[in-house]
PDB file of N, CA and C in Angstrom:
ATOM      1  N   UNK A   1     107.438  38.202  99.719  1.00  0.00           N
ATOM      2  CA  UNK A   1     106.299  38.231 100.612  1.00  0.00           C
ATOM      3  C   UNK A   1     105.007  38.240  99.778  1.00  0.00           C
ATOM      4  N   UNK A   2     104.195  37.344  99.732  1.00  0.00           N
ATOM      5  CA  UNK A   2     103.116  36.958  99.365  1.00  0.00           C
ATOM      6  C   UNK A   2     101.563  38.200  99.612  1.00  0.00           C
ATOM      7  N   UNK A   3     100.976  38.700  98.976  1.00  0.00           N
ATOM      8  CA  UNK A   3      99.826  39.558  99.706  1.00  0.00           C
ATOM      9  C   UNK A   3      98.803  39.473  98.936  1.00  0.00           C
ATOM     10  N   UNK A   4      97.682  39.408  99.615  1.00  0.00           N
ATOM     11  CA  UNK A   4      96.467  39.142  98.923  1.00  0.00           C
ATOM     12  C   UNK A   4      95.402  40.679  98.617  1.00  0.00           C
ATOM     13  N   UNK A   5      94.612  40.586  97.927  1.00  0.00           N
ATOM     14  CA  UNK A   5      93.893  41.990  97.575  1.00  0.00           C
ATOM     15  C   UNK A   5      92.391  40.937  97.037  1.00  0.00           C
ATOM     16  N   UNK A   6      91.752  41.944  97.764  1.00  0.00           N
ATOM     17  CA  UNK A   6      89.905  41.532  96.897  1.00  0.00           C
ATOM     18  C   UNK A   6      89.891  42.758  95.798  1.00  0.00           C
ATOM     19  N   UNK A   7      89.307  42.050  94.527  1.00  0.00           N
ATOM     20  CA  UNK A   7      89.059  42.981  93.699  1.00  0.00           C
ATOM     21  C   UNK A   7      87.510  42.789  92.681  1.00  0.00           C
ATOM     22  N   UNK A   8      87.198  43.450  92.457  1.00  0.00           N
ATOM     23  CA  UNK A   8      85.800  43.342  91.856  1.00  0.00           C
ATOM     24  C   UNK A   8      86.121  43.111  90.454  1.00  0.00           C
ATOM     25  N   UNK A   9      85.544  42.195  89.641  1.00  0.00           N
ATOM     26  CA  UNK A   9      85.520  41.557  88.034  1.00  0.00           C
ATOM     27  C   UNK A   9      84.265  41.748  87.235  1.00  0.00           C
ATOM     28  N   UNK A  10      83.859  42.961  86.149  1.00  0.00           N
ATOM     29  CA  UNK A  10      83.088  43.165  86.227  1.00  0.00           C
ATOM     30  C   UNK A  10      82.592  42.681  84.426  1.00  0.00           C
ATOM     31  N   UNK A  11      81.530  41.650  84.334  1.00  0.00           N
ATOM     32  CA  UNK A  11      81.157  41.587  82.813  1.00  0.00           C
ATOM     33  C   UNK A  11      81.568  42.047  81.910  1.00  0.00           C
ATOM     34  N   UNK A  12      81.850  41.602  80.740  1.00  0.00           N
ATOM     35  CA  UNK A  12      82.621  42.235  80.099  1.00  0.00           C
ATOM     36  C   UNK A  12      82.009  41.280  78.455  1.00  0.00           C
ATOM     37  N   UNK A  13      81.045  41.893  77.284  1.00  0.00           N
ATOM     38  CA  UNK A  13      81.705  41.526  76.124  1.00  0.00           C
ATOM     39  C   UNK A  13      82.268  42.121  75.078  1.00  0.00           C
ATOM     40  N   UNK A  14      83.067  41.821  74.242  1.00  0.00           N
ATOM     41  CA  UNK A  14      83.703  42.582  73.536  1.00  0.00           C
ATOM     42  C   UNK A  14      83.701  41.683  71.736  1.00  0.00           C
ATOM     43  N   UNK A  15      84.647  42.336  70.844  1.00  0.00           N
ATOM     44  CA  UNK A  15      84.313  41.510  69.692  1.00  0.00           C
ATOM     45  C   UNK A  15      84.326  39.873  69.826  1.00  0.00           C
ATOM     46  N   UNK A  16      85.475  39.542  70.330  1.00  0.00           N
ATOM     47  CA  UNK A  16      85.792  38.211  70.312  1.00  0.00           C
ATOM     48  C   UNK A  16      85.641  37.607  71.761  1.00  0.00           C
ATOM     49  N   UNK A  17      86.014  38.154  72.667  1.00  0.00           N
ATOM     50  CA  UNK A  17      85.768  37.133  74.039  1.00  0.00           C
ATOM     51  C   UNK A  17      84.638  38.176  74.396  1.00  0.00           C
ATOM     52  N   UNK A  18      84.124  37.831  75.686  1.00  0.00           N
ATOM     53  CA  UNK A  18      83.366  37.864  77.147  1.00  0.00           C
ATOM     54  C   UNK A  18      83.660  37.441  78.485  1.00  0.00           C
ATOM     55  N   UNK A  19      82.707  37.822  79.438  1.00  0.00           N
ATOM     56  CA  UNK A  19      83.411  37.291  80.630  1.00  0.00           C
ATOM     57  C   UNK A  19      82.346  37.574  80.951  1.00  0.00           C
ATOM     58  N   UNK A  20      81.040  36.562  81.474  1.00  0.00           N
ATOM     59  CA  UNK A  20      80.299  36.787  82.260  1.00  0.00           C
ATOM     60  C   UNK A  20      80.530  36.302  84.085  1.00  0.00           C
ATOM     61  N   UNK A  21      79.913  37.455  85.074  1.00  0.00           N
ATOM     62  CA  UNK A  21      79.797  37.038  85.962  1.00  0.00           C
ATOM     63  C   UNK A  21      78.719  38.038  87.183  1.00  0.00           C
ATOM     64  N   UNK A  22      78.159  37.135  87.827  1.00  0.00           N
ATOM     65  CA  UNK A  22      77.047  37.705  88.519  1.00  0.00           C
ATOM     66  C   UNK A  22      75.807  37.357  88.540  1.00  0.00           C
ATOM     67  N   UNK A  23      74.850  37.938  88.460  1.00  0.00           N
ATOM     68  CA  UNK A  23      73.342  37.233  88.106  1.00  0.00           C
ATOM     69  C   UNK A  23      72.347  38.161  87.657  1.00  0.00           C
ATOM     70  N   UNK A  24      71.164  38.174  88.119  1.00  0.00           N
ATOM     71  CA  UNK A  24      70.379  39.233  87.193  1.00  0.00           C
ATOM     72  C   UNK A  24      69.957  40.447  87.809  1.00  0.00           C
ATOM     73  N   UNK A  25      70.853  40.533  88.987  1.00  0.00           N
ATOM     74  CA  UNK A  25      70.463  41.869  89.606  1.00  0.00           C
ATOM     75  C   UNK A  25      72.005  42.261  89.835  1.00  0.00           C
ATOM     76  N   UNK A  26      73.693  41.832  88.957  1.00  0.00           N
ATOM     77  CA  UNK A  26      74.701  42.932  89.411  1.00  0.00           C
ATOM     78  C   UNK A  26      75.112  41.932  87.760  1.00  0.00           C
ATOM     79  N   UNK A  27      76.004  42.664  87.666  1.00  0.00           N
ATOM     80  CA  UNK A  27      77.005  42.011  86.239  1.00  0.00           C
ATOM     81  C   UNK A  27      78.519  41.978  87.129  1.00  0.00           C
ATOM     82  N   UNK A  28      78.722  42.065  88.661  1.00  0.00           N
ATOM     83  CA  UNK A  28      79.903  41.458  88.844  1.00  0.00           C
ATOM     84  C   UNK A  28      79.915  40.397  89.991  1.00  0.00           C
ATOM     85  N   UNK A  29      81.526  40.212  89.943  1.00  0.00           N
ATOM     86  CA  UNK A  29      81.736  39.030  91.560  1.00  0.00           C
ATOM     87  C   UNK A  29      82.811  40.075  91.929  1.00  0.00           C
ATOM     88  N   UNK A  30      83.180  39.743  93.108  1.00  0.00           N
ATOM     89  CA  UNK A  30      84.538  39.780  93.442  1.00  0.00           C
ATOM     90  C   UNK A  30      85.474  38.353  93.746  1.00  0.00           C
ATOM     91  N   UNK A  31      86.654  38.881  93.568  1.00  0.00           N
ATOM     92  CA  UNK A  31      87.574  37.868  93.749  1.00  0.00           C
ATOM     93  C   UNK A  31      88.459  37.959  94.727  1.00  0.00           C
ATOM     94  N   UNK A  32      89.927  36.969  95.014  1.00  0.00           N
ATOM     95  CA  UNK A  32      90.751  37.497  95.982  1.00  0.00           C
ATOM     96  C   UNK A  32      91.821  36.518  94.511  1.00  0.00           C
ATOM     97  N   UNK A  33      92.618  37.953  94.832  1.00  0.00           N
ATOM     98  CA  UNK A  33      93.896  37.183  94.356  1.00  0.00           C
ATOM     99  C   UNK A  33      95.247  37.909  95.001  1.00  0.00           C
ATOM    100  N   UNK A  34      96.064  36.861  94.469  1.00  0.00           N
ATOM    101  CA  UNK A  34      97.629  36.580  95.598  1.00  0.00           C
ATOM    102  C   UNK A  34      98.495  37.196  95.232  1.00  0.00           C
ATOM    103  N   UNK A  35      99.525  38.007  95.083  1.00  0.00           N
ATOM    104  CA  UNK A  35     100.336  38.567  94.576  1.00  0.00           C
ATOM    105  C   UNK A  35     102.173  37.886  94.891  1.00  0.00           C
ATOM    106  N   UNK A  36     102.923  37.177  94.525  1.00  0.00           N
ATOM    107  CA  UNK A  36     103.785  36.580  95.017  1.00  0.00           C
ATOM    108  C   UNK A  36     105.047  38.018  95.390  1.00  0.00           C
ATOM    109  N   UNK A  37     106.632  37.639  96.080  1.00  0.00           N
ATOM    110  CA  UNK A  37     107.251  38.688  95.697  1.00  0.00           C
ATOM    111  C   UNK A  37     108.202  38.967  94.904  1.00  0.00           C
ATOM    112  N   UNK A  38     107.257  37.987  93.689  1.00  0.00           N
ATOM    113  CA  UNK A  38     108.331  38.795  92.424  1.00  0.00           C
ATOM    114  C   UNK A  38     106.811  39.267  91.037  1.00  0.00           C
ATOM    115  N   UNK A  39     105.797  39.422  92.176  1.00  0.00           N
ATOM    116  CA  UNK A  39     105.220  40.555  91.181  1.00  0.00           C
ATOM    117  C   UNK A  39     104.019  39.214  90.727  1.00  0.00           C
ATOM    118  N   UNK A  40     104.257  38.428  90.394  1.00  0.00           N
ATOM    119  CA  UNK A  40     103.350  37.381  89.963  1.00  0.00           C
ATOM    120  C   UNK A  40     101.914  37.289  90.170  1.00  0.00           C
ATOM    121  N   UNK A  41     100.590  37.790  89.792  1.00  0.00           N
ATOM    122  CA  UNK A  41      99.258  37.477  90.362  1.00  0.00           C
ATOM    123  C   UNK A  41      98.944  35.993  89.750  1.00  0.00           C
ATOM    124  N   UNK A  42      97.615  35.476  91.109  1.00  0.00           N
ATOM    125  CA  UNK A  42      97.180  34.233  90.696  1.00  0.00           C
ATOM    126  C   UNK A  42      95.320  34.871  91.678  1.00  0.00           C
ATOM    127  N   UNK A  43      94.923  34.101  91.022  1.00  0.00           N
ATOM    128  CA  UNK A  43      93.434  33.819  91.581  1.00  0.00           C
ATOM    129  C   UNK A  43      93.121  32.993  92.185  1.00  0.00           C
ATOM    130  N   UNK A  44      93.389  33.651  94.150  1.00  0.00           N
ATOM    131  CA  UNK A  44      93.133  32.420  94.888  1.00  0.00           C
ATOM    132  C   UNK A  44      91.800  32.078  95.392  1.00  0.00           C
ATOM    133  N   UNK A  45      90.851  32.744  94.646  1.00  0.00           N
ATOM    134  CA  UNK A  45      89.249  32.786  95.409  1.00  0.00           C
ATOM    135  C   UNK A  45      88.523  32.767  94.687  1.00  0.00           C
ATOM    136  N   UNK A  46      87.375  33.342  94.291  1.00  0.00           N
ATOM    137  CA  UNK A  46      86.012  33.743  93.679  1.00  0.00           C
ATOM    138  C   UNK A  46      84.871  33.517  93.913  1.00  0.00           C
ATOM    139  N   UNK A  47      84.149  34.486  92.990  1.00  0.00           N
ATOM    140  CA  UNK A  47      82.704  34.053  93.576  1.00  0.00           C
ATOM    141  C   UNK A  47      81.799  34.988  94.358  1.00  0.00           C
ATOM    142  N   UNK A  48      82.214  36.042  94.925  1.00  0.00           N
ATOM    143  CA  UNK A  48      81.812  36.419  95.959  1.00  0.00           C
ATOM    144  C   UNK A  48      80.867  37.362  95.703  1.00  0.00           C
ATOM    145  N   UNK A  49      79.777  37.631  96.128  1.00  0.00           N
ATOM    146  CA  UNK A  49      78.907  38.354  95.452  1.00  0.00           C
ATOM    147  C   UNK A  49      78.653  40.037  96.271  1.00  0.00           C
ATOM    148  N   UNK A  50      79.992  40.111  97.244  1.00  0.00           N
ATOM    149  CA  UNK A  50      80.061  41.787  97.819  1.00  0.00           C
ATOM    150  C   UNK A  50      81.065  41.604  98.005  1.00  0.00           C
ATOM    151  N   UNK A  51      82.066  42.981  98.246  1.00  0.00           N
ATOM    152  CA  UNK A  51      83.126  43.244  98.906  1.00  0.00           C
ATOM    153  C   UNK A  51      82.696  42.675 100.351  1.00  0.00           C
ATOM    154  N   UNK A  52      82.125  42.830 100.756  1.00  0.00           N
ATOM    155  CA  UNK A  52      82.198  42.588 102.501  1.00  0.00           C
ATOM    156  C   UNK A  52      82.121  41.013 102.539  1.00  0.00           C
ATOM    157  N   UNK A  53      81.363  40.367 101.914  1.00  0.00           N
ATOM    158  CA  UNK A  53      81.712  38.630 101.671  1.00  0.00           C
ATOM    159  C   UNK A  53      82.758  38.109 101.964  1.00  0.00           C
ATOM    160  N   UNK A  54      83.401  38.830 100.621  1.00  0.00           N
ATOM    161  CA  UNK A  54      84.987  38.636 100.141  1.00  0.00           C
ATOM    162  C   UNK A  54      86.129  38.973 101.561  1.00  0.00           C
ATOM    163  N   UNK A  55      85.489  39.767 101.942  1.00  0.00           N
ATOM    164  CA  UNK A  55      86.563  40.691 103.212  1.00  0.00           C
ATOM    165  C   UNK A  55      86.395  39.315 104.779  1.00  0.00           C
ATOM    166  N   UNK A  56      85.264  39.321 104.959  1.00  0.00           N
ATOM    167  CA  UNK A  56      84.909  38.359 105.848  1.00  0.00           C
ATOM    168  C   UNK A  56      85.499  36.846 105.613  1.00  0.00           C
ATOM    169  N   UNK A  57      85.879  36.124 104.415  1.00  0.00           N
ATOM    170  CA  UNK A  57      86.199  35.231 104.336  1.00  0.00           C
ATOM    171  C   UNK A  57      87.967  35.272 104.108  1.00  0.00           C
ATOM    172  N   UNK A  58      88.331  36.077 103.789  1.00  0.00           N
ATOM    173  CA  UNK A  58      89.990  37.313 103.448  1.00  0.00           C
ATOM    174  C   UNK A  58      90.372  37.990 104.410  1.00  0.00           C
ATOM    175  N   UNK A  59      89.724  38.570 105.352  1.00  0.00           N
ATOM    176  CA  UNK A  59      90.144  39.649 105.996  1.00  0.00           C
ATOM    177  C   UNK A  59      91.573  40.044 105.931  1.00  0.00           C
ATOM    178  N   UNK A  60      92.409  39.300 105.516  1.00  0.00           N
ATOM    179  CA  UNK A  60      94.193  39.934 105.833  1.00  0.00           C
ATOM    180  C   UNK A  60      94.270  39.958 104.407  1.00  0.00           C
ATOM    181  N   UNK A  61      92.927  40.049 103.200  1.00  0.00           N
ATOM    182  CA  UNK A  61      93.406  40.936 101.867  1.00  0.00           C
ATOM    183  C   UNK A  61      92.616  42.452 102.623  1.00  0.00           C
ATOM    184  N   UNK A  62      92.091  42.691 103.016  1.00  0.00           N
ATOM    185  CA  UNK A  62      91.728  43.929 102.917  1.00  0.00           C
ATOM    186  C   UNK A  62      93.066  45.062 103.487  1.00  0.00           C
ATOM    187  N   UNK A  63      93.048  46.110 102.647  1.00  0.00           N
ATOM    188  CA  UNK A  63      94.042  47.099 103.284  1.00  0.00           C
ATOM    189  C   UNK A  63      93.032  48.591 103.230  1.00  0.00           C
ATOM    190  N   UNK A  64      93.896  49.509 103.062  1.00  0.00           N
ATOM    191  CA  UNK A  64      93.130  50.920 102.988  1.00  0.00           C
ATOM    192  C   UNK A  64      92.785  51.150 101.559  1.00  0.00           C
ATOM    193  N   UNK A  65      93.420  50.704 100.729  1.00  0.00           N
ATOM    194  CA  UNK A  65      93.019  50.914  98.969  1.00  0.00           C
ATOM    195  C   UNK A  65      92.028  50.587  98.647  1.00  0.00           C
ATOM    196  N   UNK A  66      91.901  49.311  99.365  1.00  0.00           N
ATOM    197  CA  UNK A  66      90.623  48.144  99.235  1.00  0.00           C
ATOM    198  C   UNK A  66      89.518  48.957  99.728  1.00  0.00           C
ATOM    199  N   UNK A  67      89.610  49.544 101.029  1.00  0.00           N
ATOM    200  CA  UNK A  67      88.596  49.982 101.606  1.00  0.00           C
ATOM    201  C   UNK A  67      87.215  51.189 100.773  1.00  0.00           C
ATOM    202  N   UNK A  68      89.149  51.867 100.424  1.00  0.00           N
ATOM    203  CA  UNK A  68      88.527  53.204  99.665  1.00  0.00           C
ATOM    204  C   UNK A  68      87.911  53.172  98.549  1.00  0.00           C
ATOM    205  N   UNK A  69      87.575  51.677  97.918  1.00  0.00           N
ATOM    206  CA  UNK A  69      87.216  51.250  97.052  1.00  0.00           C
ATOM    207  C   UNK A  69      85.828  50.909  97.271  1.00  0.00           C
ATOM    208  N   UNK A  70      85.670  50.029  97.826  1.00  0.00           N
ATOM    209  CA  UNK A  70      85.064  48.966  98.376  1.00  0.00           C
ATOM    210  C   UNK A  70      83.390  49.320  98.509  1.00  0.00           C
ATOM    211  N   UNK A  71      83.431  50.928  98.240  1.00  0.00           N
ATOM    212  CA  UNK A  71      81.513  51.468  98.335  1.00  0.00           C
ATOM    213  C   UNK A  71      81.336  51.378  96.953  1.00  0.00           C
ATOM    214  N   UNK A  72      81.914  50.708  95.885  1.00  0.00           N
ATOM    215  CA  UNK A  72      81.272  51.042  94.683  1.00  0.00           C
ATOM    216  C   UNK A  72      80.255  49.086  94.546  1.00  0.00           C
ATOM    217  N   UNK A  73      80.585  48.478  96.093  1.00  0.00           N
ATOM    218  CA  UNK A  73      79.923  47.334  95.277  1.00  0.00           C
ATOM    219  C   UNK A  73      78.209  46.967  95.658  1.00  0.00           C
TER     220      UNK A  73
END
């Protein structure tokens, strides 16, 4: 069984890589990614510049984890 989750991706540099994302007023996005049922993640979304974006265009990733999360964006 397949399930989706929004999760927040937040800038990141370090010695050798980086990961920019966001703009000049947050250093993150959120994403949605898929979880297959043998454990497998993939990145079926991005971009999104709030949890509630992300939720509105996802709604059947959001659960209660998500929720309880979801004031830090």
């Amino acid at each position: 069984m397949e399930r989706q989750f929004i999760v927040r991706v937040d800038s990141f540099e370090g010695r050798d890589t980086y990961l920019r994302c966001g703009d000049y007023k947050q250093d993150h996005l959120f994403c949605v990614i898929s979880i297959d049922g043998e454990g497998k993640p993939e990145i079926v979304d991005n971009g999104y510049r709030s949890f509630g974006e992300a939720a509105e265009a996802w709604p059947d990733a959001i659960n209660a984890k998500t929720l309880s999360t979801a004031r830090r964006d």
